[in-house]
N, C-alpha and C. Protein backbone atom coordinates (compact mmCIF):
# COMPACT_ATOMS: atom_id res chain seq x y z
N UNK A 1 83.55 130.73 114.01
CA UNK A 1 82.48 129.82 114.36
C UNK A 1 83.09 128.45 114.63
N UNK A 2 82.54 127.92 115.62
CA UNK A 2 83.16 126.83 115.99
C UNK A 2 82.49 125.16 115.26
N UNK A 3 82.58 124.65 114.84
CA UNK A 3 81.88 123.72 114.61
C UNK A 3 82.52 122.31 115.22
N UNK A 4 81.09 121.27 115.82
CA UNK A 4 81.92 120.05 116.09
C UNK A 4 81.64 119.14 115.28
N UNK A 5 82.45 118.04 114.77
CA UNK A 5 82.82 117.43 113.58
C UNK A 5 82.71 115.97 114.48
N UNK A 6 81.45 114.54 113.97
CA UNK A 6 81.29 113.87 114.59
C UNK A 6 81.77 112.97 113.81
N UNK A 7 82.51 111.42 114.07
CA UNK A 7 82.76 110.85 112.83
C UNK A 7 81.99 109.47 113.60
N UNK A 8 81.13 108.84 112.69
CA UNK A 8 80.48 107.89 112.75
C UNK A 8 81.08 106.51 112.94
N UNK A 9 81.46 105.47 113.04
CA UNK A 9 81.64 104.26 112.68
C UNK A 9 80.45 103.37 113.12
N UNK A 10 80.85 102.08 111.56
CA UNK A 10 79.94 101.60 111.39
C UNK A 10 80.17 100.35 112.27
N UNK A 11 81.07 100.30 113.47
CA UNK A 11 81.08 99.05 114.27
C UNK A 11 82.03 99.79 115.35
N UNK A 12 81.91 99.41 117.13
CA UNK A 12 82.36 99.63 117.31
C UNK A 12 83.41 99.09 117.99
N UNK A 13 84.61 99.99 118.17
CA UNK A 13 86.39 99.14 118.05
C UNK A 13 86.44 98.36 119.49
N UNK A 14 86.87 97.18 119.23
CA UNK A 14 86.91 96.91 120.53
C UNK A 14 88.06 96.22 120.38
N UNK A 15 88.78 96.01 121.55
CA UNK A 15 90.00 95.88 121.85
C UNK A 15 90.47 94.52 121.86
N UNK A 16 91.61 93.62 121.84
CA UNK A 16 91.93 92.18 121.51
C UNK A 16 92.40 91.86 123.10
N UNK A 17 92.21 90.72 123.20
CA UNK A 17 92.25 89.95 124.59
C UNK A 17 93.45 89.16 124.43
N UNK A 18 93.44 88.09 123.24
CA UNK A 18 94.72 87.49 123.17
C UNK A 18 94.69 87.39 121.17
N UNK A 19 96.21 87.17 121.24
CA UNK A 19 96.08 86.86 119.90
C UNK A 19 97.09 85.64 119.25
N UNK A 20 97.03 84.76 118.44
CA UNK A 20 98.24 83.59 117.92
C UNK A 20 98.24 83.35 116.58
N UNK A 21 99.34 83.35 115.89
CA UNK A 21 99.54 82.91 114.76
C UNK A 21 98.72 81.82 114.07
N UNK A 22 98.40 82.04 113.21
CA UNK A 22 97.37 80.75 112.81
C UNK A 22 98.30 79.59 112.27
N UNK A 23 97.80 78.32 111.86
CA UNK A 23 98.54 77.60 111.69
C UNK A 23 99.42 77.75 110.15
N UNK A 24 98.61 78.00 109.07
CA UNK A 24 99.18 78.21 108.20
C UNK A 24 99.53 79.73 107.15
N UNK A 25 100.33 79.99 106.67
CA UNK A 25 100.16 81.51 106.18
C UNK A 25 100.22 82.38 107.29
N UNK A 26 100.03 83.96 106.64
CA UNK A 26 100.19 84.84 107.46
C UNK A 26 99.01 85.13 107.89
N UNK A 27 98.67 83.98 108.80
CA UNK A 27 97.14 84.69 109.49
C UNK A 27 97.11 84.61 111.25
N UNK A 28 96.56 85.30 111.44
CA UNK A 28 96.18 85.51 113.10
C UNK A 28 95.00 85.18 113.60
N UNK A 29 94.81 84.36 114.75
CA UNK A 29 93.79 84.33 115.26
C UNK A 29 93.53 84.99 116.77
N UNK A 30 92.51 85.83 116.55
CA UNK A 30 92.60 87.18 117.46
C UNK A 30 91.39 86.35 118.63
N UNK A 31 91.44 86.64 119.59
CA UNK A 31 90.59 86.61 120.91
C UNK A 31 89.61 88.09 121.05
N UNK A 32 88.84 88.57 120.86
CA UNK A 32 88.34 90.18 120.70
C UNK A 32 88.05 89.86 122.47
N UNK A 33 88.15 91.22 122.91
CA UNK A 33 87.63 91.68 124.36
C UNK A 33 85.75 90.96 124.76
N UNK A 34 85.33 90.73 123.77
CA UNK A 34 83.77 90.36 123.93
C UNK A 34 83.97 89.19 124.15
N UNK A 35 85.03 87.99 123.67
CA UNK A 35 85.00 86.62 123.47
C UNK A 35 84.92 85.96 122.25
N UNK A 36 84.59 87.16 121.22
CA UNK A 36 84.44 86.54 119.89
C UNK A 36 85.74 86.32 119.49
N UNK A 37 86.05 84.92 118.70
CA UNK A 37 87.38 84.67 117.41
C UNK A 37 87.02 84.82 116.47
N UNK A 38 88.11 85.28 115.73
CA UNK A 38 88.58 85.65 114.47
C UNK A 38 89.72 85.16 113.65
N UNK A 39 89.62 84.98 112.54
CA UNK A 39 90.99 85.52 111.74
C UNK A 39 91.20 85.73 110.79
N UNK A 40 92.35 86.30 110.75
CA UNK A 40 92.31 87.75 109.61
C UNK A 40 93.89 87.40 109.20
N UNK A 41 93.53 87.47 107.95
CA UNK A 41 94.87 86.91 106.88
C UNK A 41 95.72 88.40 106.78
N UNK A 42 96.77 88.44 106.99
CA UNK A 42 97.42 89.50 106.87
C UNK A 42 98.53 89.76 105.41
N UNK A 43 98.46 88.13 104.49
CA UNK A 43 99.46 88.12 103.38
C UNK A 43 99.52 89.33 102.60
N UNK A 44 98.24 90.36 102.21
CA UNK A 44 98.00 91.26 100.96
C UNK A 44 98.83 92.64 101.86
N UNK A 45 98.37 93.40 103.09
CA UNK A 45 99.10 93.99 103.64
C UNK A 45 100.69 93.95 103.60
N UNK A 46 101.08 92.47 104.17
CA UNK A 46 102.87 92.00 104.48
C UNK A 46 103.07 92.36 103.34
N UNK A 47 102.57 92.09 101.91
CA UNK A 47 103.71 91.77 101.15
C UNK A 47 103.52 93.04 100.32
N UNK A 48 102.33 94.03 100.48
CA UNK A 48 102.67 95.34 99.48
C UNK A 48 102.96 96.62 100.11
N UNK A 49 103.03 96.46 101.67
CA UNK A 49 103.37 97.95 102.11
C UNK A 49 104.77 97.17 102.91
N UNK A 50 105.95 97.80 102.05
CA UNK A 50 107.32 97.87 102.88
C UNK A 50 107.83 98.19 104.23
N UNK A 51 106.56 98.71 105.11
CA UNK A 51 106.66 98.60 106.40
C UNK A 51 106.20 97.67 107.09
N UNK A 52 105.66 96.68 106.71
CA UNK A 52 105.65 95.19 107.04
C UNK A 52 106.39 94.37 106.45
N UNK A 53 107.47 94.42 105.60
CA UNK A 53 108.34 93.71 105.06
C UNK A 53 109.11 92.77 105.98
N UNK A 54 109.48 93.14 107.44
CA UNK A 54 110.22 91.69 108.24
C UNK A 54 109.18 90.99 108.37
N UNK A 55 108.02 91.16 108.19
CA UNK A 55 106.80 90.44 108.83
C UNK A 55 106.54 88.81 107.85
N UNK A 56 107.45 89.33 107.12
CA UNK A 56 107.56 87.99 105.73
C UNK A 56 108.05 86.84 106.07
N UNK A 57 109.19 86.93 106.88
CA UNK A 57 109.83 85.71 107.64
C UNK A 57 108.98 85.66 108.73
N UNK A 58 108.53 84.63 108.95
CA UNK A 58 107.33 83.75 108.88
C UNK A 58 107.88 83.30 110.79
N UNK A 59 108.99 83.47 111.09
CA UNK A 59 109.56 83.40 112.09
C UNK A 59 109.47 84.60 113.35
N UNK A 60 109.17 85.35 112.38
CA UNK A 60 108.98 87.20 112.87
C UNK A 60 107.63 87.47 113.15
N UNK A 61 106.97 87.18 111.99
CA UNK A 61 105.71 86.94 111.97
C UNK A 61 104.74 86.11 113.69
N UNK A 62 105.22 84.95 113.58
CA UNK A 62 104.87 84.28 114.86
C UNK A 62 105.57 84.76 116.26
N UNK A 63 105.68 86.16 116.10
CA UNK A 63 106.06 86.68 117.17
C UNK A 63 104.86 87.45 117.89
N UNK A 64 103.91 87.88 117.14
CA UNK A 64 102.85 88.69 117.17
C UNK A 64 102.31 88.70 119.01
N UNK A 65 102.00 89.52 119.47
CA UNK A 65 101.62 90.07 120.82
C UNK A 65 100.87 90.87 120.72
N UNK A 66 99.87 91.02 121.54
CA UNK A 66 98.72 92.11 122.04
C UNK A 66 99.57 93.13 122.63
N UNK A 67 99.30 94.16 122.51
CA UNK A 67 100.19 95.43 122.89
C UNK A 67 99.16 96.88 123.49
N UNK A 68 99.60 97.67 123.86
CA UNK A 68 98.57 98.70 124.29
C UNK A 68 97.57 98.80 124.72
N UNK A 69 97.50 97.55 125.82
CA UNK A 69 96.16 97.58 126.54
C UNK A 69 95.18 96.86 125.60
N UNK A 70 95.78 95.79 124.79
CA UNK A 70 94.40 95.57 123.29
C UNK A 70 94.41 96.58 122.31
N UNK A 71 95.27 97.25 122.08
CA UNK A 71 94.27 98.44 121.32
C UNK A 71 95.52 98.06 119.78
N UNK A 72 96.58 97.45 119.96
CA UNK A 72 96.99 97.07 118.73
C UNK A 72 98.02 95.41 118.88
N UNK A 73 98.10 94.87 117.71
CA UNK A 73 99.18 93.83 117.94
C UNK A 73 100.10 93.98 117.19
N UNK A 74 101.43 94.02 118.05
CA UNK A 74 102.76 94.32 117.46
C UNK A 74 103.97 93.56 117.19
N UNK A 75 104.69 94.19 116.91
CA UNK A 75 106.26 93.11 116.58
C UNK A 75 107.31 93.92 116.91
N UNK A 76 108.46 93.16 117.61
CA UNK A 76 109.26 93.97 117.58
C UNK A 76 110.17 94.77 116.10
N UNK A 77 110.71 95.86 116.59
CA UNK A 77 110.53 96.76 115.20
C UNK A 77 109.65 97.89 114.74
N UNK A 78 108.86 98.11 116.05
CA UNK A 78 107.82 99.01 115.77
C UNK A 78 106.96 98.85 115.15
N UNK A 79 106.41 97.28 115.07
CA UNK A 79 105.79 97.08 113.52
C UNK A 79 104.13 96.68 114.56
N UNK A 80 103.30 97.44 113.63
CA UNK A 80 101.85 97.09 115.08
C UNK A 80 100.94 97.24 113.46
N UNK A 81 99.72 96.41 114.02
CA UNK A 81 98.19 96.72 113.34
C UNK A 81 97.59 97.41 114.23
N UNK A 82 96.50 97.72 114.26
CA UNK A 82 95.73 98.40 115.72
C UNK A 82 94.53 97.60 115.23
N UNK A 83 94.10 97.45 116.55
CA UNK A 83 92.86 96.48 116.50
C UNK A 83 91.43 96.95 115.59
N UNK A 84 91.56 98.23 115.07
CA UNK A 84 90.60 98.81 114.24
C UNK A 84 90.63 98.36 112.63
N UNK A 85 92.07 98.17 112.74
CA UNK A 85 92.49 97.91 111.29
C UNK A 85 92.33 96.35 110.98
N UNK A 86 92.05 95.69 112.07
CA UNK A 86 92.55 94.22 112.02
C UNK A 86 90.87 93.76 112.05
N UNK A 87 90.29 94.84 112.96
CA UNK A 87 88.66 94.34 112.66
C UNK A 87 88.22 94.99 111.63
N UNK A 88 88.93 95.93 110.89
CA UNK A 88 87.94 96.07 109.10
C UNK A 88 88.34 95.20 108.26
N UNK A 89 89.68 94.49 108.36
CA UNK A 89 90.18 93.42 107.40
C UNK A 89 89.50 92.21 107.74
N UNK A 90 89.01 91.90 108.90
CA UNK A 90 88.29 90.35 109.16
C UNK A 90 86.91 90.78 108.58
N UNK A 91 85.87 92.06 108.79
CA UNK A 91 85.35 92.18 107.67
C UNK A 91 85.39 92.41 106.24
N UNK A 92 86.38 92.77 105.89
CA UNK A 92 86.45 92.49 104.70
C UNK A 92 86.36 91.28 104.07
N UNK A 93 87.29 90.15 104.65
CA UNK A 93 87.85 89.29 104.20
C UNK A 93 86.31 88.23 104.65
N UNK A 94 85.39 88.66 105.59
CA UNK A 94 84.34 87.84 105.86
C UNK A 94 83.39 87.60 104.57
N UNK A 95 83.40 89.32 104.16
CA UNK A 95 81.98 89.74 102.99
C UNK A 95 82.76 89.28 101.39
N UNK A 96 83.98 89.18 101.34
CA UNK A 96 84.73 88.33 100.10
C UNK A 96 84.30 86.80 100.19
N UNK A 97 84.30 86.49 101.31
CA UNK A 97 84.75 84.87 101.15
C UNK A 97 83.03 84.93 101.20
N UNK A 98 81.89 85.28 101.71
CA UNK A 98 80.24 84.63 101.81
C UNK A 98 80.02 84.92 99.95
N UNK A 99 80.75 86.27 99.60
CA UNK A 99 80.54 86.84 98.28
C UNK A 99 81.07 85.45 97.14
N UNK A 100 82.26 84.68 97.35
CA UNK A 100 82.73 83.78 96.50
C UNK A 100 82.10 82.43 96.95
N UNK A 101 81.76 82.22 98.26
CA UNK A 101 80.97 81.32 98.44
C UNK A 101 79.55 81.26 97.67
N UNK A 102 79.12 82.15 97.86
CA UNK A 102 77.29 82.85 97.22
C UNK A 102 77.57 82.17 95.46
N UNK A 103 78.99 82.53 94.86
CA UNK A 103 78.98 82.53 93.81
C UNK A 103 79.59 80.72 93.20
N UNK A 104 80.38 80.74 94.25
CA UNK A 104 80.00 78.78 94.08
C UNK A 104 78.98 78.37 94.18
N UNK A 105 78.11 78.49 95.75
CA UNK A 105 77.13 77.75 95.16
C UNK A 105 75.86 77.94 94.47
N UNK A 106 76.04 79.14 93.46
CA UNK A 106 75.13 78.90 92.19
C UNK A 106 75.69 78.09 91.20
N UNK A 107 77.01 77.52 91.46
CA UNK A 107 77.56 77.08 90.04
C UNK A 107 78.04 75.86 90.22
N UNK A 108 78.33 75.22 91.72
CA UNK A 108 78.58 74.23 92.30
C UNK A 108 77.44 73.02 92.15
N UNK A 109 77.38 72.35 91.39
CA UNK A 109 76.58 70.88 91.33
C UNK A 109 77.07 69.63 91.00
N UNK A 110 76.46 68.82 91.92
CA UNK A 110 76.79 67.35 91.40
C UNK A 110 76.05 66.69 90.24
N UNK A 111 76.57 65.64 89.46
CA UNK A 111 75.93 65.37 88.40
C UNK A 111 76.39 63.54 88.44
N UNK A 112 74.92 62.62 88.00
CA UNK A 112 75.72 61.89 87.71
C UNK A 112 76.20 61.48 86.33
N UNK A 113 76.83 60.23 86.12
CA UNK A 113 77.88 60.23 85.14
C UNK A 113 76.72 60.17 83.83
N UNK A 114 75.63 59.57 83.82
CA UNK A 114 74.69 59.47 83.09
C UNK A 114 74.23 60.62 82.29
N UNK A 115 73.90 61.81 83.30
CA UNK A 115 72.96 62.81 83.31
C UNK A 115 74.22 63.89 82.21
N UNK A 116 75.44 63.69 82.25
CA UNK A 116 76.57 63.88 81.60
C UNK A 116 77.06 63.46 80.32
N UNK A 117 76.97 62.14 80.42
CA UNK A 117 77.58 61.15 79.08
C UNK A 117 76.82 60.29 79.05
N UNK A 118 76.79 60.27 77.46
CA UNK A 118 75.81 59.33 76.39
C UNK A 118 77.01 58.39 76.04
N UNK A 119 76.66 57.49 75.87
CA UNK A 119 77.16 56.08 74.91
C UNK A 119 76.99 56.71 73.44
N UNK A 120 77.68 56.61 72.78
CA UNK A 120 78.03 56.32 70.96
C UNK A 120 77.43 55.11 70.65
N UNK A 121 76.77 55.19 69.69
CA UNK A 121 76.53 53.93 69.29
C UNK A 121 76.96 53.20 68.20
N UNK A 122 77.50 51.91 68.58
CA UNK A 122 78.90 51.52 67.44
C UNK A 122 80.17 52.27 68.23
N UNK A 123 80.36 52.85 68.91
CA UNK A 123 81.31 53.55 68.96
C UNK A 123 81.81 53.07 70.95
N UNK A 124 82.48 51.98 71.14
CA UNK A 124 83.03 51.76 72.05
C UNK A 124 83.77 52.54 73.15
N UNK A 125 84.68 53.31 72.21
CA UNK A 125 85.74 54.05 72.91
C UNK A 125 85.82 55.28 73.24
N UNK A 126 84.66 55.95 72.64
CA UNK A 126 84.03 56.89 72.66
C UNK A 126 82.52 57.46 73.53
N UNK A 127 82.35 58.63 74.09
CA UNK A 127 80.63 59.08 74.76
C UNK A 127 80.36 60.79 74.01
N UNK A 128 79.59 60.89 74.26
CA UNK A 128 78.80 62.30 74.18
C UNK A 128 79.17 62.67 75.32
N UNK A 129 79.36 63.97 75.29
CA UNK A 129 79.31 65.17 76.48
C UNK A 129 78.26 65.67 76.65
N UNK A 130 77.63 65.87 77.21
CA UNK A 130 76.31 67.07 77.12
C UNK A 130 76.14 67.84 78.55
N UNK A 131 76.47 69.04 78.17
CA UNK A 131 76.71 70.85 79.11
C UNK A 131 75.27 70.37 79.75
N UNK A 132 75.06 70.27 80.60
CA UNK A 132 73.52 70.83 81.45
C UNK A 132 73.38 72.21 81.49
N UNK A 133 72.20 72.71 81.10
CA UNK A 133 71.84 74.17 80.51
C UNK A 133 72.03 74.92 81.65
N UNK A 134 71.94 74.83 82.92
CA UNK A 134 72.39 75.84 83.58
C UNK A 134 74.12 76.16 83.73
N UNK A 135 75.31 74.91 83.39
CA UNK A 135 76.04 75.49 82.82
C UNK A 135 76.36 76.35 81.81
N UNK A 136 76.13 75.79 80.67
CA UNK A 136 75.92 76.59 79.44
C UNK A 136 75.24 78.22 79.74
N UNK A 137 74.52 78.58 80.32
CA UNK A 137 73.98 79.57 80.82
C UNK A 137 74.80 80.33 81.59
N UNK A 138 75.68 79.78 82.91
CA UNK A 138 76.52 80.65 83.30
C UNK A 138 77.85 80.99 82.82
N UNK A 139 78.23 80.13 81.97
CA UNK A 139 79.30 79.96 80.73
C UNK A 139 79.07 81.41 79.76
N UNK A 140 77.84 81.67 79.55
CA UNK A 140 77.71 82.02 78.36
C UNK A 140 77.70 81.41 77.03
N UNK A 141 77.14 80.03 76.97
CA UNK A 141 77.75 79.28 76.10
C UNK A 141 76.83 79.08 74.57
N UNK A 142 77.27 79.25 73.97
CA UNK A 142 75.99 79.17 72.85
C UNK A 142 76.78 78.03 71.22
N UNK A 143 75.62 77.76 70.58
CA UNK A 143 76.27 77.00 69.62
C UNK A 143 77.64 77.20 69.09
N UNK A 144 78.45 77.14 68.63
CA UNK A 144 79.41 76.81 67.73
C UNK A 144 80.95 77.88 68.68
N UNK A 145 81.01 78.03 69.76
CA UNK A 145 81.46 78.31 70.42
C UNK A 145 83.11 76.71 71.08
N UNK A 146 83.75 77.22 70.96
CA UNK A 146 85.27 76.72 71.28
C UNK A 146 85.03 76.60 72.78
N UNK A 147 85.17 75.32 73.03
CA UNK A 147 85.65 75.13 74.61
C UNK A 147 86.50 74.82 75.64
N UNK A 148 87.53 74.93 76.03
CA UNK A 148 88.51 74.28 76.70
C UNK A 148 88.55 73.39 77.61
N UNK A 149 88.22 72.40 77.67
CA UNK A 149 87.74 70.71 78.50
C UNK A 149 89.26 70.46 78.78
N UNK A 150 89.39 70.38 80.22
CA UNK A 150 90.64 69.78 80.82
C UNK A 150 89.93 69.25 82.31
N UNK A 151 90.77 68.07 82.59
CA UNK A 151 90.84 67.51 84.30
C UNK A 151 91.89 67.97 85.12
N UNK A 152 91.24 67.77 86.38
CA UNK A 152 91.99 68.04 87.51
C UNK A 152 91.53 67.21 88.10
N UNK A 153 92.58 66.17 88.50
CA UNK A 153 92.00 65.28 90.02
C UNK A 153 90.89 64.62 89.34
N UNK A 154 89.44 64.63 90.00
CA UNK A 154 88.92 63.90 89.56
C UNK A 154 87.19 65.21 88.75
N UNK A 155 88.06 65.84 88.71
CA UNK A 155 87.11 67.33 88.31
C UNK A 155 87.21 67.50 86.70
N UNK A 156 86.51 67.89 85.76
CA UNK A 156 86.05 68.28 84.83
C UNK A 156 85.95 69.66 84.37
N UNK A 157 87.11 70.28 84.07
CA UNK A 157 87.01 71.94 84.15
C UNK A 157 86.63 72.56 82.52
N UNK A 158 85.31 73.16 82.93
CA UNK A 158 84.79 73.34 81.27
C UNK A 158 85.30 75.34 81.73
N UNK A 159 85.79 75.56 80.27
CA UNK A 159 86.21 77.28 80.03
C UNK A 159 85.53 77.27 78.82
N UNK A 160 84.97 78.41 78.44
CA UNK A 160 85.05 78.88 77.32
C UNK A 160 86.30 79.36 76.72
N UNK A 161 86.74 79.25 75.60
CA UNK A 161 88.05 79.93 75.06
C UNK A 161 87.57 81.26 74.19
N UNK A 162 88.58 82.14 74.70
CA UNK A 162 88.28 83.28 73.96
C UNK A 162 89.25 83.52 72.69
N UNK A 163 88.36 83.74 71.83
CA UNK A 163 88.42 83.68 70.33
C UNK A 163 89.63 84.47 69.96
N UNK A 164 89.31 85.91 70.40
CA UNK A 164 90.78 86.56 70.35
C UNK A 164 92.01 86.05 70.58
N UNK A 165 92.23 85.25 71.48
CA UNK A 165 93.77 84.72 71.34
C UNK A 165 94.13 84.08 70.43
């Protein structure tokens, strides 16, 4: 019995027009056959499958060319992505970054210095801290809980510390 075996995709492949090294890191910015740009970081690929290993020198790397009619971009060395692979990694890397974005800005707020710190009273050299409850909330933060308060720049980085260590 013969059967035919259909395989679906959920986008379909379309081929690269031009492509250039991005400015920084190992990323590419692709031209797609429709007109749409892209780009697609290639560092996690280069550096864990050993058949992209020349692709590390960064010199090699900015060699990158459209090859096969669009259908992959290569290096000399035999070393190619195919444009299928290069458009599931720009989705990937699209639905990560809206996913960590989504998750900043629930947690991302400005505050002013007030709404933050209390004055001591008698106490000059010194203020109150006070967590705004929707930190404390995404913290997990509850009374008598250890916190790790450090700066960066001009940032305020509150951690919870975990007890076990």
């Amino acid at each position: 019995m013969n059967e035919m075996i259909i395989a679906q995709e959920d986008f379909e492949t379309q081929t690269i027009r031009a492509v250039k090294p991005g400015d920084k890191g190992y990323v590419l910015n692709i031209t797609w056959a429709d007109g749409t740009d892209s780009c697609v970081d290639l560092t996690e690929p280069i550096f864990r499958l050993k058949h992209y290993k020349p692709l590390r020198k960064m010199l090699q790397f900015k060699k990158a060319e459209v090859s096969n009619w669009g259908w992959t971009v290569s290096w000399e060395g035999n070393i190619e992505f195919s444009a299928e692979r290069l458009h599931a990694l720009e989705q990937d890397q699209k639905e990560m970054n809206m996913a960590i974005d989504n998750h900043v800005e629930n947690i991302k707020k400005w505050y002013k210095v007030e709404d933050i710190f209390e004055d001591i009273e008698g106490d000059p050299d010194n203020v109150l801290m006070k967590i705004p409850p929707e930190i404390n909330e995404h913290l997990g933060l509850k009374e008598g809980d250890t916190l790790d308060v450090t700066t960066e720049g001009n940032s305020i980085i509150i951690s919870k510390k975990d007890e076990k260590k």
